[in-house]
PDB file of N, CA and C in Angstrom:
ATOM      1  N   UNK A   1      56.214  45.861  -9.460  1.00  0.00           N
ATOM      2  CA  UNK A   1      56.975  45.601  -8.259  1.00  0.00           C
ATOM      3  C   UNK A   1      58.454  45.841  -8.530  1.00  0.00           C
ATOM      4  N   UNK A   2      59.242  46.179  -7.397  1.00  0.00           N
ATOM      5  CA  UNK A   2      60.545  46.920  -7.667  1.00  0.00           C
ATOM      6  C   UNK A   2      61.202  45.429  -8.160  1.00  0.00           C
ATOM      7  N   UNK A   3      62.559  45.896  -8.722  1.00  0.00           N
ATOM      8  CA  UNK A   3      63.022  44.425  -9.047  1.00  0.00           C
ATOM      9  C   UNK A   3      64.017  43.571  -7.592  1.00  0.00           C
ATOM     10  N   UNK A   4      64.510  44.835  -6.830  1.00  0.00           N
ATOM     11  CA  UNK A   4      64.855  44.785  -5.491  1.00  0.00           C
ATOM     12  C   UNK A   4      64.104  44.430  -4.528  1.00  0.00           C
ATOM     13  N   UNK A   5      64.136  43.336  -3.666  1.00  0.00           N
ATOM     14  CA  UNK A   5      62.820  43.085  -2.651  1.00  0.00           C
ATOM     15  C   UNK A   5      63.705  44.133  -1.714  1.00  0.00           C
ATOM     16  N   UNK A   6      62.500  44.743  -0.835  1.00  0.00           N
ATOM     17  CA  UNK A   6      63.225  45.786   0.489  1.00  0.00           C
ATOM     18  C   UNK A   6      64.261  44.798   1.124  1.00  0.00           C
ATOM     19  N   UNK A   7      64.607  43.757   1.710  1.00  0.00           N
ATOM     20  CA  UNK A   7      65.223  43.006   2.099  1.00  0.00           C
ATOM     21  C   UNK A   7      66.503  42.494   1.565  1.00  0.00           C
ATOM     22  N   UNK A   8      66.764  42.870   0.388  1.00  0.00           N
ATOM     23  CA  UNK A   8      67.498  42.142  -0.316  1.00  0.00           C
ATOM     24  C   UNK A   8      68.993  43.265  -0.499  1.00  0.00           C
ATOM     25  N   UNK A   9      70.211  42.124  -0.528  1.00  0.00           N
ATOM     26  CA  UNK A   9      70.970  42.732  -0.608  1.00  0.00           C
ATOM     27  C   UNK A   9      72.113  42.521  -1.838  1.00  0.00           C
ATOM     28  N   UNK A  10      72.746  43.980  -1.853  1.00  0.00           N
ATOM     29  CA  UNK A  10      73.380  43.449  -3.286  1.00  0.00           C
ATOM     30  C   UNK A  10      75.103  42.578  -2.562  1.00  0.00           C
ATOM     31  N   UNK A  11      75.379  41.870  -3.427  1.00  0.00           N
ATOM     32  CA  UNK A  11      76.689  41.192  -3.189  1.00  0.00           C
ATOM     33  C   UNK A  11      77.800  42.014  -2.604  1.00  0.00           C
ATOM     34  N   UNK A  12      77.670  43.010  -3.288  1.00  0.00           N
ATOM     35  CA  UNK A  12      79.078  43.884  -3.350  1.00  0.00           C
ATOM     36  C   UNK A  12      79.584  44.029  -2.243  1.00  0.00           C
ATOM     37  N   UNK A  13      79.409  44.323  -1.170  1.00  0.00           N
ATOM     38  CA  UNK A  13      79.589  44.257  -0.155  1.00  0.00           C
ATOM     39  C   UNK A  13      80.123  45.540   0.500  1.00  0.00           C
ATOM     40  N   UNK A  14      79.384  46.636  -0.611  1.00  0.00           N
ATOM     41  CA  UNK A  14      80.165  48.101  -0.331  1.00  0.00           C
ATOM     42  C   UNK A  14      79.001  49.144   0.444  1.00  0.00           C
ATOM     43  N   UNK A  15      79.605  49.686   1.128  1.00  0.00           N
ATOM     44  CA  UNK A  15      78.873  50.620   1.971  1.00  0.00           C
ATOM     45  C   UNK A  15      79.096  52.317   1.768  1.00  0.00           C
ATOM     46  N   UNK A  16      77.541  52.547   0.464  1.00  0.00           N
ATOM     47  CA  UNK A  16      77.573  53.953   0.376  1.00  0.00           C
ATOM     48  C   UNK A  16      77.601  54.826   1.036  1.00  0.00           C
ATOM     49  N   UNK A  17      77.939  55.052   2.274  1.00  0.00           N
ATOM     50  CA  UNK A  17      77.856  55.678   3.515  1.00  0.00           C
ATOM     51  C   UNK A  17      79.589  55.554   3.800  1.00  0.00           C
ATOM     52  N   UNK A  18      80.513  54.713   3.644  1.00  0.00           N
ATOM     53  CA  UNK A  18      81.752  54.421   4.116  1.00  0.00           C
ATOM     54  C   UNK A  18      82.706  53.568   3.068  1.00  0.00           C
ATOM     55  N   UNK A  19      82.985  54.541   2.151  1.00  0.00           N
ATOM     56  CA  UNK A  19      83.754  53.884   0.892  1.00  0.00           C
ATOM     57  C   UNK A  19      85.090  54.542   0.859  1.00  0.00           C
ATOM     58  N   UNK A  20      86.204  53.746   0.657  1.00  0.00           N
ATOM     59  CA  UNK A  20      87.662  53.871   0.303  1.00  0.00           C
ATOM     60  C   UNK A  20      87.403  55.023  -1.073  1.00  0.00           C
ATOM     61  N   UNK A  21      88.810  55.868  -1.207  1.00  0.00           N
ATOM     62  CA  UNK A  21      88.733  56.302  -2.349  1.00  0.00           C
ATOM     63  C   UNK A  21      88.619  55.932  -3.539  1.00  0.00           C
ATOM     64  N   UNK A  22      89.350  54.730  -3.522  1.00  0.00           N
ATOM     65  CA  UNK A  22      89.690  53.992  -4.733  1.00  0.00           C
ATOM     66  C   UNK A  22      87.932  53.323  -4.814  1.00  0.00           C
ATOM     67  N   UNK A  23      87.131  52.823  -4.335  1.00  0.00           N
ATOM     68  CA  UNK A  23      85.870  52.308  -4.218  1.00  0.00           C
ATOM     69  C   UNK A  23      84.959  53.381  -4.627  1.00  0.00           C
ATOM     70  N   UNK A  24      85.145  54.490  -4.423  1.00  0.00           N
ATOM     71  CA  UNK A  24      84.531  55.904  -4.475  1.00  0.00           C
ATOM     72  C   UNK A  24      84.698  56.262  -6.088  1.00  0.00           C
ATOM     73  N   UNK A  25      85.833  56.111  -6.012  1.00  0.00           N
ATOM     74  CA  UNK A  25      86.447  56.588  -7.604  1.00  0.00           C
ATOM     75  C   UNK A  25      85.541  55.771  -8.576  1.00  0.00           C
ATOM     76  N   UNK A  26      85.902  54.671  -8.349  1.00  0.00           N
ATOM     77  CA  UNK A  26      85.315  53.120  -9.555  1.00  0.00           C
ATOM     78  C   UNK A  26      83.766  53.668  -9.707  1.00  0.00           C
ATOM     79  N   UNK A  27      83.460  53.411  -8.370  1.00  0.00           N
ATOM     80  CA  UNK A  27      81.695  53.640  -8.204  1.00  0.00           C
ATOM     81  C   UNK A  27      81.213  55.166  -9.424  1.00  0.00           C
ATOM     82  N   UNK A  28      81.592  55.767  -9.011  1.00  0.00           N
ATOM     83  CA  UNK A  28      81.576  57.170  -9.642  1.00  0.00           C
ATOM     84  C   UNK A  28      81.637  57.560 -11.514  1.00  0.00           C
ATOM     85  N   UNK A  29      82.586  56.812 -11.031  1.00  0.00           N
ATOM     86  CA  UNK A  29      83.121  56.719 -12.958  1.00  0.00           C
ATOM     87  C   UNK A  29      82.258  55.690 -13.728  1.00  0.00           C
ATOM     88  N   UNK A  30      81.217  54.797 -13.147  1.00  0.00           N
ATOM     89  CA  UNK A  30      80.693  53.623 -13.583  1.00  0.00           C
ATOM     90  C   UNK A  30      79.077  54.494 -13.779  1.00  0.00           C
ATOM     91  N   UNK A  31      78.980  54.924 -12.396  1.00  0.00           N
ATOM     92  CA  UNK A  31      77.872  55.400 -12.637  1.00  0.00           C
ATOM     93  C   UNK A  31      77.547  56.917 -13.258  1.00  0.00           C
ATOM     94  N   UNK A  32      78.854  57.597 -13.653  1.00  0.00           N
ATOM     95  CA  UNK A  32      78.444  59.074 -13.691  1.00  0.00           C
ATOM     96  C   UNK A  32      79.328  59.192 -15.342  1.00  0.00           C
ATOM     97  N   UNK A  33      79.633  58.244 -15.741  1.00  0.00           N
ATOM     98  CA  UNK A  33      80.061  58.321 -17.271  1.00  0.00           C
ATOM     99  C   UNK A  33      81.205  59.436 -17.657  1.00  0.00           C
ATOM    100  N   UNK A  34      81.584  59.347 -16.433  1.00  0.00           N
ATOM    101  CA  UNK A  34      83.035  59.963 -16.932  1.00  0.00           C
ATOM    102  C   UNK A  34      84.117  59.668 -15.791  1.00  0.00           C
ATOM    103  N   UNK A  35      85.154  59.447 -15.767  1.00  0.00           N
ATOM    104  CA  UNK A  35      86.158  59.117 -15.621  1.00  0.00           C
ATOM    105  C   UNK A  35      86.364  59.926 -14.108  1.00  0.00           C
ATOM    106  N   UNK A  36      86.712  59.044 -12.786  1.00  0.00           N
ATOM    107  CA  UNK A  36      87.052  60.030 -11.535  1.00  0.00           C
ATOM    108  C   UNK A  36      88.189  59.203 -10.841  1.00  0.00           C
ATOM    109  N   UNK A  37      89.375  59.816 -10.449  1.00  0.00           N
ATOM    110  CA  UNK A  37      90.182  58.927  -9.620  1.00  0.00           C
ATOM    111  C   UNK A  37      90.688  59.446  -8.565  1.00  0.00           C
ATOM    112  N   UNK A  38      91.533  58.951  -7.875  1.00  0.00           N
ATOM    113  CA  UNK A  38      91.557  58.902  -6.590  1.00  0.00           C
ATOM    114  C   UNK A  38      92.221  60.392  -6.363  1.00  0.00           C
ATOM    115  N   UNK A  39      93.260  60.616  -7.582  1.00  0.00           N
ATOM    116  CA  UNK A  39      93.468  62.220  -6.788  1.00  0.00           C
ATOM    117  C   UNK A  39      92.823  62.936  -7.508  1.00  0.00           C
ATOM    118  N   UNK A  40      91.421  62.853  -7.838  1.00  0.00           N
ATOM    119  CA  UNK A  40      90.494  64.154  -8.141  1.00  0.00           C
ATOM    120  C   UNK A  40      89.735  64.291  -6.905  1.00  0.00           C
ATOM    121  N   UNK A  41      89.525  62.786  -6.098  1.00  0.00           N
ATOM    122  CA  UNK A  41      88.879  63.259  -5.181  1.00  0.00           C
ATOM    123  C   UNK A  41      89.504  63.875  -3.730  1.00  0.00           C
ATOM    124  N   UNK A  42      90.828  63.406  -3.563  1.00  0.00           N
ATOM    125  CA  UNK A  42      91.822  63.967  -3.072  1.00  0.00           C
ATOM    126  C   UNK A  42      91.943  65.453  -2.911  1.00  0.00           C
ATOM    127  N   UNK A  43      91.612  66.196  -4.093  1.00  0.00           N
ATOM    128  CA  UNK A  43      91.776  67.642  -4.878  1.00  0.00           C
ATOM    129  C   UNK A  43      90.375  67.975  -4.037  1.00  0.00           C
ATOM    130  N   UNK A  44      89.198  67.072  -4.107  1.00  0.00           N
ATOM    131  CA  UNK A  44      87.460  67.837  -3.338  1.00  0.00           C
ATOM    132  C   UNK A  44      87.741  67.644  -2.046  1.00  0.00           C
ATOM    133  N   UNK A  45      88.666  66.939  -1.280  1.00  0.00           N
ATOM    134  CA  UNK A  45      88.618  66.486  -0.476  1.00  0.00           C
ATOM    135  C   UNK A  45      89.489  68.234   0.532  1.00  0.00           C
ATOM    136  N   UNK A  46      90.545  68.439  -0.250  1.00  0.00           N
ATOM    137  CA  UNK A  46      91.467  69.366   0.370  1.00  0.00           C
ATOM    138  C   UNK A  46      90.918  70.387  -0.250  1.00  0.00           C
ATOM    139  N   UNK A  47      89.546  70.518  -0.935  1.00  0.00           N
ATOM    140  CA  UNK A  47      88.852  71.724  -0.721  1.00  0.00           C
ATOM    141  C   UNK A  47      87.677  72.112   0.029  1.00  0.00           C
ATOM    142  N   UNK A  48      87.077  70.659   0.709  1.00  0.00           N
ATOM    143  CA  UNK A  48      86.225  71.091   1.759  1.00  0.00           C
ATOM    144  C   UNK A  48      85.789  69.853   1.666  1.00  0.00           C
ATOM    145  N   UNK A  49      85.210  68.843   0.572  1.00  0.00           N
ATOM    146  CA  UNK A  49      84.741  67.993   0.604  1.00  0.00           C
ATOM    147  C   UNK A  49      84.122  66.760   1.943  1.00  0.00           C
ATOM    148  N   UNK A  50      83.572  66.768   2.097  1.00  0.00           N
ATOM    149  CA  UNK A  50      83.479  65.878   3.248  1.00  0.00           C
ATOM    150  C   UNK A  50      83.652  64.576   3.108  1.00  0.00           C
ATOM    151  N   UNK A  51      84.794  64.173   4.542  1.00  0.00           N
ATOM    152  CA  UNK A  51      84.894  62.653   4.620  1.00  0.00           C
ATOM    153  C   UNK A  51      84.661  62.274   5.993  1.00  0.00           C
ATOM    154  N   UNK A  52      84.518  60.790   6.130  1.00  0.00           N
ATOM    155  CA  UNK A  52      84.818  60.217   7.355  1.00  0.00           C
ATOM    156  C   UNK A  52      85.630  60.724   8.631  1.00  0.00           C
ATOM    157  N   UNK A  53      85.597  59.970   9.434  1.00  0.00           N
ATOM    158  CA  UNK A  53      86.836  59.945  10.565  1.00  0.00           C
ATOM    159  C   UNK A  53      87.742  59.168  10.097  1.00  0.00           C
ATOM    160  N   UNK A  54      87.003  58.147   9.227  1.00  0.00           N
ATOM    161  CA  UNK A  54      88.659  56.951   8.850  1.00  0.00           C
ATOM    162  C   UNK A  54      89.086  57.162   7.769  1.00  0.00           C
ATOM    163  N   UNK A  55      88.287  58.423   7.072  1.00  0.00           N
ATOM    164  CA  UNK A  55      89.369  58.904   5.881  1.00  0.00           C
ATOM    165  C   UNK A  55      88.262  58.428   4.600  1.00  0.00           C
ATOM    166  N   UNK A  56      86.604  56.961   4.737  1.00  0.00           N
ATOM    167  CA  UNK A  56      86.177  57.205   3.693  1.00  0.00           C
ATOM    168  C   UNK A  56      85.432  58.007   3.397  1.00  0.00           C
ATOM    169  N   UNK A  57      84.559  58.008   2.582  1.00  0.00           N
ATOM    170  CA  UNK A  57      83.213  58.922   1.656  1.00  0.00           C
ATOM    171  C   UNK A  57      82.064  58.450   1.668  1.00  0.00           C
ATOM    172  N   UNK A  58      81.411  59.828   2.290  1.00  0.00           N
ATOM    173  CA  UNK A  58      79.943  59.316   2.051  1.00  0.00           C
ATOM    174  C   UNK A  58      79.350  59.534   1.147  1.00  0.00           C
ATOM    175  N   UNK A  59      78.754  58.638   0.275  1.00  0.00           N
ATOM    176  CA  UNK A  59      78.497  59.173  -1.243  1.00  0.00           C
ATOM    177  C   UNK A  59      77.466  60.173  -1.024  1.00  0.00           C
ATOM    178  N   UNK A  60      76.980  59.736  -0.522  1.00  0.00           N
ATOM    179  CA  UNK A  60      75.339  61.076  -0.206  1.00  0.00           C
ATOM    180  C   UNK A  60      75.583  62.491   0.300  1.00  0.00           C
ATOM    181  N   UNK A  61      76.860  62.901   1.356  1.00  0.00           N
ATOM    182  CA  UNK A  61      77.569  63.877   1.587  1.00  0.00           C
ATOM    183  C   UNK A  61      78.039  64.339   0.874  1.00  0.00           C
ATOM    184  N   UNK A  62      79.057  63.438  -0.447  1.00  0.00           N
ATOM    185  CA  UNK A  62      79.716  63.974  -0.900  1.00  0.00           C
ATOM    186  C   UNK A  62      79.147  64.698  -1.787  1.00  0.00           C
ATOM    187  N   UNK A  63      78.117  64.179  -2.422  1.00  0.00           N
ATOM    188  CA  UNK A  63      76.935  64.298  -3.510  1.00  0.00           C
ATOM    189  C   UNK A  63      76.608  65.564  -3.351  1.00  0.00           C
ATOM    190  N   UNK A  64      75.992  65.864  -1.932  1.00  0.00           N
ATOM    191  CA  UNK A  64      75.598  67.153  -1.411  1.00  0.00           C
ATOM    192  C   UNK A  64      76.334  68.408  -1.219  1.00  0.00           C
ATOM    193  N   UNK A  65      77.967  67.614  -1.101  1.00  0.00           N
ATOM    194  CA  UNK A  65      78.718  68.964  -1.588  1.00  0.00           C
ATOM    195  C   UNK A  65      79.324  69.759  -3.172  1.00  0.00           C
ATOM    196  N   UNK A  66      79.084  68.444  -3.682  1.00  0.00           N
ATOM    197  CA  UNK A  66      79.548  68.616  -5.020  1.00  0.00           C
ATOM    198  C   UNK A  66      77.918  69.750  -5.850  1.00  0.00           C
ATOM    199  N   UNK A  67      76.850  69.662  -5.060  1.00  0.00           N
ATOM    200  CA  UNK A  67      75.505  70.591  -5.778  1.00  0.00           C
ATOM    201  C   UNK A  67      75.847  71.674  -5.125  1.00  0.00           C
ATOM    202  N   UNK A  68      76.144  71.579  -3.802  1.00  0.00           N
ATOM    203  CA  UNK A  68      76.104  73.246  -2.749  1.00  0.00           C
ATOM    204  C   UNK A  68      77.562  73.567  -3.923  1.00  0.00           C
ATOM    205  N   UNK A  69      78.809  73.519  -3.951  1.00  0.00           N
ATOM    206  CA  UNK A  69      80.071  73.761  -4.496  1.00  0.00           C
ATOM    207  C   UNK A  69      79.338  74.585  -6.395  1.00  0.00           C
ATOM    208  N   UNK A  70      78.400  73.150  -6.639  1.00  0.00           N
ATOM    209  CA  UNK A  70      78.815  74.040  -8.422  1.00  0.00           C
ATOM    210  C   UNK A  70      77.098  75.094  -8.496  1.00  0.00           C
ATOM    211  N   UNK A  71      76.714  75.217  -7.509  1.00  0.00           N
ATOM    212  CA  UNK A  71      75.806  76.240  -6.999  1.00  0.00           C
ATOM    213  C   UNK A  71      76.289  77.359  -6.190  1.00  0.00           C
ATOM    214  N   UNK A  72      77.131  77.210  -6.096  1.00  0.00           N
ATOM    215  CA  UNK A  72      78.455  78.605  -5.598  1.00  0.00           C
ATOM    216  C   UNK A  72      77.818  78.758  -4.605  1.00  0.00           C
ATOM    217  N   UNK A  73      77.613  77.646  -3.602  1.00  0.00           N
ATOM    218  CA  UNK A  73      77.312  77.842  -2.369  1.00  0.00           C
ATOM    219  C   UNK A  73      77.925  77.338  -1.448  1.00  0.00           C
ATOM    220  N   UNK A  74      79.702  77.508  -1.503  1.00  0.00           N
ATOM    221  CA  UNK A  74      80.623  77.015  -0.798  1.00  0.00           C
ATOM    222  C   UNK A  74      80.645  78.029   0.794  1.00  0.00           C
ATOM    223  N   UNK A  75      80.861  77.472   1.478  1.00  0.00           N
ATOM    224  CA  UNK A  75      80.466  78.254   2.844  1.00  0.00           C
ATOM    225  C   UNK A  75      81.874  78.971   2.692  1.00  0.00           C
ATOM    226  N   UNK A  76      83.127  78.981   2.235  1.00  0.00           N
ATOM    227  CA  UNK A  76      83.669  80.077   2.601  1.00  0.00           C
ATOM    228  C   UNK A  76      84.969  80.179   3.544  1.00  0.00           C
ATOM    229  N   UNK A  77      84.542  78.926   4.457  1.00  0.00           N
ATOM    230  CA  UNK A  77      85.371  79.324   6.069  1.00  0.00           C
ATOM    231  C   UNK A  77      86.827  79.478   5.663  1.00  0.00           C
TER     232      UNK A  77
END
């Protein structure tokens, strides 16, 4: 059995769908073992990267651009 009940929620109170940069950054660098901050994502961001309307990150978007990008499947426009 998962150690997560479907119901259950974690404390954090962060929403992978709608994260600050600085929240984005931490998350990233914790889970991806190397080091990301706010103006690297700044740098994906003013190259196509996708964000919000209020400016956060969707980790799952972003995720999806960072495979299409190092698969040289940047659209280009």
């Amino acid at each position: 059995m998962s150690e997560l009940a479907p119901n259950s929620e974690r404390k954090t109170g962060l929403d992978p769908k709608a994260l600050a940069l600085a929240e984005a950054a931490r998350m990233l660098s914790a889970a991806g073992g190397q080091r990301v901050d706010v103006p690297m994502l700044e740098a994906d961001i003013a190259a196509g990267a996708p964000v919000n309307l209020d400016g956060t990150i969707n980790l799952i978007h972003y995720a999806a651009w960072l495979v299409r990008e190092a698969a040289g499947g940047g659209r280009g426009d």
